[in-house]
N, C-alpha and C. Protein backbone atom coordinates (compact mmCIF):
# COMPACT_ATOMS: atom_id res chain seq x y z
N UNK A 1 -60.91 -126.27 34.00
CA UNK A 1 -62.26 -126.21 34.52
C UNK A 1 -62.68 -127.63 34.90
N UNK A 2 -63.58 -127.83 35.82
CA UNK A 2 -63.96 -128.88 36.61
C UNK A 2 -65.66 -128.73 36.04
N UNK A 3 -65.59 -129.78 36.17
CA UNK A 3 -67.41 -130.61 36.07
C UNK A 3 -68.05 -131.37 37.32
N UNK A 4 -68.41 -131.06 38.52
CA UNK A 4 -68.90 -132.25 39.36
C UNK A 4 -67.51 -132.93 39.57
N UNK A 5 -66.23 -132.14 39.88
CA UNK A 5 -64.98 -132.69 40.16
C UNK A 5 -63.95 -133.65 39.13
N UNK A 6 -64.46 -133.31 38.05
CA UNK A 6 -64.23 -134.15 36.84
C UNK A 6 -63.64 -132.74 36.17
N UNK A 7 -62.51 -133.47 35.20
CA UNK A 7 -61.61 -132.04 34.14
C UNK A 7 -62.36 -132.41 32.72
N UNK A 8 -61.94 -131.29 32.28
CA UNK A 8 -62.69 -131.28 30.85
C UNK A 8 -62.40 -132.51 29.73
N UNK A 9 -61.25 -133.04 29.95
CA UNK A 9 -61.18 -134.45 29.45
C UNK A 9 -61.32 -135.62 29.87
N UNK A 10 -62.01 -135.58 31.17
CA UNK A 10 -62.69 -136.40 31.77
C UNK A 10 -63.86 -136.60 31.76
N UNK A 11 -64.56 -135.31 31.12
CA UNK A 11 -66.00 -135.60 30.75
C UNK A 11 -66.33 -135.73 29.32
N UNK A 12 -65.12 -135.64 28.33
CA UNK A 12 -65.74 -136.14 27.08
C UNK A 12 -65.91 -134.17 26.03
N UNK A 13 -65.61 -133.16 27.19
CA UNK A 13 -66.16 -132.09 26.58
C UNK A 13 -65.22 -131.48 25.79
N UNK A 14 -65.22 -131.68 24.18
CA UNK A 14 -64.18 -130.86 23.49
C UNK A 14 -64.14 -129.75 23.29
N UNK A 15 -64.85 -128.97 23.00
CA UNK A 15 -65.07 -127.86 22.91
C UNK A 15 -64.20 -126.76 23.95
N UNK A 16 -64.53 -126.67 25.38
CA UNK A 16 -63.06 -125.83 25.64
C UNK A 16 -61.85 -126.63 25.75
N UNK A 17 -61.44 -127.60 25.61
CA UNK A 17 -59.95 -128.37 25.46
C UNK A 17 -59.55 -127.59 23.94
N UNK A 18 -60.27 -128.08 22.77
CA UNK A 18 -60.37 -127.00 21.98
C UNK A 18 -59.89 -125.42 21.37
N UNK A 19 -60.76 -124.72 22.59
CA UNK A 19 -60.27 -123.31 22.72
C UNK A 19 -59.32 -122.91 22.98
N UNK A 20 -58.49 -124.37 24.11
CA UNK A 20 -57.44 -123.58 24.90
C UNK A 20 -56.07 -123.95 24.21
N UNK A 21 -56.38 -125.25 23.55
CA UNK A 21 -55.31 -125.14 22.39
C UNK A 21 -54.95 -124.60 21.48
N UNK A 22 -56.48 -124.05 21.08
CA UNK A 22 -56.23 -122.77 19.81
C UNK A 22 -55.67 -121.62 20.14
N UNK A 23 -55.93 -121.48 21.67
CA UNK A 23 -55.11 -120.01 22.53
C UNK A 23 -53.67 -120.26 22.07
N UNK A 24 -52.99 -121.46 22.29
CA UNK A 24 -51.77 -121.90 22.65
C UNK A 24 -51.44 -121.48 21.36
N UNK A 25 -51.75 -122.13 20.31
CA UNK A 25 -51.11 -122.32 19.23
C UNK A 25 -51.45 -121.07 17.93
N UNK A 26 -52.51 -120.00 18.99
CA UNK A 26 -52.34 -118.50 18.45
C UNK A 26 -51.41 -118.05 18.79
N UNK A 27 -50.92 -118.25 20.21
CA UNK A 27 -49.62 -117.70 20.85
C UNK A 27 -48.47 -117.98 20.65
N UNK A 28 -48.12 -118.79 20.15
CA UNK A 28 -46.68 -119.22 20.31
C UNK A 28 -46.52 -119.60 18.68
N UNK A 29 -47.76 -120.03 17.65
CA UNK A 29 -47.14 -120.19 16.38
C UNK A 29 -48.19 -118.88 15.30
N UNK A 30 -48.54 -118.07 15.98
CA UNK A 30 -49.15 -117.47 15.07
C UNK A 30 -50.51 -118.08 14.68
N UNK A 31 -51.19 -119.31 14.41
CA UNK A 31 -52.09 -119.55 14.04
C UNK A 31 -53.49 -119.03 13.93
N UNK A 32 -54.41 -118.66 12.77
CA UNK A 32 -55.67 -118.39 12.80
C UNK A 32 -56.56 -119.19 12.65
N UNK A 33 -57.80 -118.99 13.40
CA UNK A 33 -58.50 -120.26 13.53
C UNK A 33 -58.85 -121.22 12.65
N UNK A 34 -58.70 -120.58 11.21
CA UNK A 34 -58.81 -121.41 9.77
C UNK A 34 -57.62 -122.87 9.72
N UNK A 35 -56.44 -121.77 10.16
CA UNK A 35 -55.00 -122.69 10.40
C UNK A 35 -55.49 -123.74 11.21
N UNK A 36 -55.77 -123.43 12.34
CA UNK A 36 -56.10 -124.26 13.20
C UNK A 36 -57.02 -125.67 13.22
N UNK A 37 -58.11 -125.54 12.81
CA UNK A 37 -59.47 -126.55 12.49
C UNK A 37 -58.78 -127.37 11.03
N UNK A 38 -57.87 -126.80 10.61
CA UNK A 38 -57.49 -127.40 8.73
C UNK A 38 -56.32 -128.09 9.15
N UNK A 39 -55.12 -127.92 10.95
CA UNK A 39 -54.16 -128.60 11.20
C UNK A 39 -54.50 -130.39 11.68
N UNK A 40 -53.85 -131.31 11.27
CA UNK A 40 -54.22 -132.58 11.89
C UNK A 40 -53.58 -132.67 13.45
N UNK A 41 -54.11 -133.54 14.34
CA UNK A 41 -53.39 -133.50 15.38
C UNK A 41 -51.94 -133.82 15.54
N UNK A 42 -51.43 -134.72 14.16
CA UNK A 42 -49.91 -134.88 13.93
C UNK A 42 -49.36 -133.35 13.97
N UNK A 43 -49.70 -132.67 13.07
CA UNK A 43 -49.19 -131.02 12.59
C UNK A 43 -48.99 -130.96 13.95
N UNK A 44 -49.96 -130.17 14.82
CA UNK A 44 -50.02 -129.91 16.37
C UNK A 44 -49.06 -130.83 16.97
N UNK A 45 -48.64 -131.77 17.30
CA UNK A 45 -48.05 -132.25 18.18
C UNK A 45 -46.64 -132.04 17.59
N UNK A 46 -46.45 -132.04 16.12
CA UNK A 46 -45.07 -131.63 15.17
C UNK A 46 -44.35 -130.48 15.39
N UNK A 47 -45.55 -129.53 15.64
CA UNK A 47 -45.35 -127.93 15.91
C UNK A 47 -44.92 -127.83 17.78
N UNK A 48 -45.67 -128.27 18.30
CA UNK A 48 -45.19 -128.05 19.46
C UNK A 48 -43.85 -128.82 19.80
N UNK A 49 -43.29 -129.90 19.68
CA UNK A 49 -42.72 -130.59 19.61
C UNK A 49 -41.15 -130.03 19.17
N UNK A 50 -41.17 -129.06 18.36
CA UNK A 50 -40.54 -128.46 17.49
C UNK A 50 -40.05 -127.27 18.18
N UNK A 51 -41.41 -127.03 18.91
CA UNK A 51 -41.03 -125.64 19.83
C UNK A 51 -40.26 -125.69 21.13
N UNK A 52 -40.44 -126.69 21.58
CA UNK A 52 -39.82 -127.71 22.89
C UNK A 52 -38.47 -127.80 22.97
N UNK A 53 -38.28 -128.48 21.45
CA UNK A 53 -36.82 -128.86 21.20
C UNK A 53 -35.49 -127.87 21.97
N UNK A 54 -35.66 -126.63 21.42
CA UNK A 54 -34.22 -125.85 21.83
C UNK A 54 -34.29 -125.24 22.77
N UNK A 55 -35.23 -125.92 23.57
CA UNK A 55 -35.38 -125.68 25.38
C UNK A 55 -35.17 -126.90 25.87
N UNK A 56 -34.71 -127.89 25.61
CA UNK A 56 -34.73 -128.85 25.94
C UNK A 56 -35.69 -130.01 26.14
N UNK A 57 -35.92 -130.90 26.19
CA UNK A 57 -37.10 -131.72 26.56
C UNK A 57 -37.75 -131.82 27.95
N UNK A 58 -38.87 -131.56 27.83
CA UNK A 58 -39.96 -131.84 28.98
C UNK A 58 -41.04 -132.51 29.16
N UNK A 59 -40.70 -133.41 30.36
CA UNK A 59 -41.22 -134.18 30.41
C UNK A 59 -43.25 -134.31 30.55
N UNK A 60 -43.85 -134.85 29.73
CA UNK A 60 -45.16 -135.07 29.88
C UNK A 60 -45.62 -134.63 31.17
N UNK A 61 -46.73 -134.24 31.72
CA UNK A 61 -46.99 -133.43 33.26
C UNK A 61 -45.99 -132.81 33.79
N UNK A 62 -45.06 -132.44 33.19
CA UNK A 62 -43.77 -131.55 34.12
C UNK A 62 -43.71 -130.30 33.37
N UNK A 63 -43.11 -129.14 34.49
CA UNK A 63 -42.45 -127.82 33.97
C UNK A 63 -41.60 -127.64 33.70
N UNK A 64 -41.52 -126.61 33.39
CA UNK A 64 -39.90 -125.96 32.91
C UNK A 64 -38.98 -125.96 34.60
N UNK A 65 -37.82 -125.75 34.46
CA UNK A 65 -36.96 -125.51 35.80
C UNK A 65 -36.78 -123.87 35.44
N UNK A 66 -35.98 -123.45 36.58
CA UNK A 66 -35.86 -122.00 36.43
C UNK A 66 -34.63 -121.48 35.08
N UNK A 67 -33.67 -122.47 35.10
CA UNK A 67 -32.95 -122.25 34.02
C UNK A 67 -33.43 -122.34 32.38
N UNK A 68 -34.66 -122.80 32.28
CA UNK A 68 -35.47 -123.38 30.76
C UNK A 68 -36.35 -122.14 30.91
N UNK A 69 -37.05 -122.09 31.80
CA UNK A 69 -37.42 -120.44 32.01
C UNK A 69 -37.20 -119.09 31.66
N UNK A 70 -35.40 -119.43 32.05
CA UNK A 70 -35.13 -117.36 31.84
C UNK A 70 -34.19 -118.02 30.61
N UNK A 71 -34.22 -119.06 30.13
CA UNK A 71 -33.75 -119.06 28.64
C UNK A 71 -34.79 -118.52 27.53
N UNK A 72 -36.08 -119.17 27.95
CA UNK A 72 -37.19 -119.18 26.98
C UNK A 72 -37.39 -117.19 27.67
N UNK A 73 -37.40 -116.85 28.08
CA UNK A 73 -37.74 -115.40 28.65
C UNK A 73 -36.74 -114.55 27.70
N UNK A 74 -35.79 -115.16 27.68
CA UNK A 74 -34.39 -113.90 27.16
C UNK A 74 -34.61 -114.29 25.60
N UNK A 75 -34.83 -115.66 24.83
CA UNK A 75 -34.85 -115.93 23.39
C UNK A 75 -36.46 -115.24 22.69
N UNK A 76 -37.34 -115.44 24.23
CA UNK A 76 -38.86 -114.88 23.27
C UNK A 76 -38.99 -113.55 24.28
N UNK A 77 -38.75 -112.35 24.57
CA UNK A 77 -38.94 -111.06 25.46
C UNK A 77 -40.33 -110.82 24.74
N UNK A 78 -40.98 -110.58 25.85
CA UNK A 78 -42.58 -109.76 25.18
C UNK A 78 -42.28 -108.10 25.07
N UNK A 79 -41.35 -107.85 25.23
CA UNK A 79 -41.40 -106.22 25.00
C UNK A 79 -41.59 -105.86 23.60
């Protein structure tokens, strides 16, 4: 989300930066919002970090390639 052309960490606003990490880290580690607000930002960056690993490393502002893709697709299937 944009502010007057400004991103949400460009204006200082934590609150949805916030939300959308707590999305993340409901999704991919299970977390409830108790978990969440009681994790330090070390934990969080430990946990994701962790999750990264056996996909290989990616780089800060970069995506996955198509091969890190249908790896992570075939090891986590949403069916």
């Amino acid at each position: 989300m944009t502010t007057g052309g400004r991103t949400e960490s460009e204006t200082g606003r934590f609150g949805p930066a916030a939300r959308k990490l707590l999305g993340v880290m409901a999704r991919l580690c299970g977390w409830r919002p108790d978990e969440f607000w009681r994790a330090t930002p070390e934990d969080t960056a430990a946990v994701l970090a962790g999750w990264m690993e056996p996909m290989g490393r990616i780089e800060a502002g970069g995506g996955c390639d198509a091969g890190q893709l249908a790896a992570m697709m075939e090891r986590f299937p949403d069916g």
